[in-house]
Protein backbone atom coordinates (compact mmCIF):
# COMPACT_ATOMS: atom_id res chain seq x y z
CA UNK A 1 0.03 -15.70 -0.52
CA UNK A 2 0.92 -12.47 -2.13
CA UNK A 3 -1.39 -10.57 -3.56
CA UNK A 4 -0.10 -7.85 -6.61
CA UNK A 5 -2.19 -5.35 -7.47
CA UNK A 6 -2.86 -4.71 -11.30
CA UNK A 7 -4.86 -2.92 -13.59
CA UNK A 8 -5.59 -2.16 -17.58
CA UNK A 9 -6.86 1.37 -18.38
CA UNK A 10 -7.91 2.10 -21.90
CA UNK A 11 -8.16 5.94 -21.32
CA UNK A 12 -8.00 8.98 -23.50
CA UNK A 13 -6.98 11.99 -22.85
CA UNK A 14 -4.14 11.55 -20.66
CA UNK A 15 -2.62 14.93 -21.65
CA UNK A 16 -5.14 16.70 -19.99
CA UNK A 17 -4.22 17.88 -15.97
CA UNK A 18 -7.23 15.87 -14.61
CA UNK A 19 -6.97 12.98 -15.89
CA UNK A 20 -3.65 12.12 -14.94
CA UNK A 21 -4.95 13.40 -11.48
CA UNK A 22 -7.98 10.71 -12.06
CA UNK A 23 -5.32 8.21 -12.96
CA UNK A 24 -2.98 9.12 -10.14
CA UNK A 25 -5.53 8.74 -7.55
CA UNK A 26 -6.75 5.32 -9.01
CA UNK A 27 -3.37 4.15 -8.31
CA UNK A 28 -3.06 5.42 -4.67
CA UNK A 29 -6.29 4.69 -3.65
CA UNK A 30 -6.57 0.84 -4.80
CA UNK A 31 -2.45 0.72 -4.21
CA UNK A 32 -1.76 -0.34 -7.38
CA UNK A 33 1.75 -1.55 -8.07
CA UNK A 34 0.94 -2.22 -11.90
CA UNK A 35 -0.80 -0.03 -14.55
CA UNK A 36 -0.94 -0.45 -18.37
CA UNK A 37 -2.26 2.63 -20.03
CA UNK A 38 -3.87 2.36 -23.17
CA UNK A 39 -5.00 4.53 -26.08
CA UNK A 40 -3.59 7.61 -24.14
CA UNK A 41 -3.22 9.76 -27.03
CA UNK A 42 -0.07 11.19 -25.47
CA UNK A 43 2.64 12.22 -28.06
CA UNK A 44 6.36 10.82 -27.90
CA UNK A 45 7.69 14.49 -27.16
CA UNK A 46 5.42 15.19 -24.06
CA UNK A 47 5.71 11.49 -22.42
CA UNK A 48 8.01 11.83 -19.98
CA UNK A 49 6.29 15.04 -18.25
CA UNK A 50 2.81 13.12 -18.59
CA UNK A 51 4.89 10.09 -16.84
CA UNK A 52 6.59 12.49 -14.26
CA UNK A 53 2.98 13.91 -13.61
CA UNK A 54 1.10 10.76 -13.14
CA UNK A 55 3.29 8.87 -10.84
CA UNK A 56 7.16 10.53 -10.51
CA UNK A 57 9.11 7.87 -8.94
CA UNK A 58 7.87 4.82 -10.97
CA UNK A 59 9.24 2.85 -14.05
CA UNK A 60 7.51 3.52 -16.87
CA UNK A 61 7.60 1.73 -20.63
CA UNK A 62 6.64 3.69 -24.05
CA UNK A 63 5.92 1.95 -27.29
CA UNK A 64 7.30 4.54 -29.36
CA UNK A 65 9.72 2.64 -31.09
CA UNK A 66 7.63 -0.29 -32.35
CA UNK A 67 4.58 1.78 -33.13
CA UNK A 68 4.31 5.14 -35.17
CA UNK A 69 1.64 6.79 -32.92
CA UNK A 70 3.20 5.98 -30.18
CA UNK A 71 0.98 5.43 -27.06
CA UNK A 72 2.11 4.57 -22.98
């Protein structure tokens, strides 16, 4: 049987250095292959550095077109 790993985060404050440490090591330590971010707060211009901080080599998915916020 396979077994995927997933996860739902509503978390703030995702612009913040720690946090996307916090979220980072969630992800490495329960091997996560899925993570949907929510409520981030993160703005559409600083996204992809947030992304590229949190976990560089994975796909990620923004809602920026279909909402006016924006969030991950």
């Amino acid at each position: 049987m396979l077994m995927i790993q997933v996860a739902g985060w509503n978390i703030r404050g995702l612009n913040q250095t720690p946090k996307q440490f916090e979220v980072r090591s969630l992800i490495s330590s329960q091997k996560l292959k899925l993570i949907a971010l929510l409520e981030t707060k993160v703005q559409e211009r600083h996204a992809a550095e947030v992304a590229h901080n949190v976990m560089p080599f994975w796909s990620w998915d923004f809602n920026y077109d279909s909402c006016g916020g924006g969030r991950i």
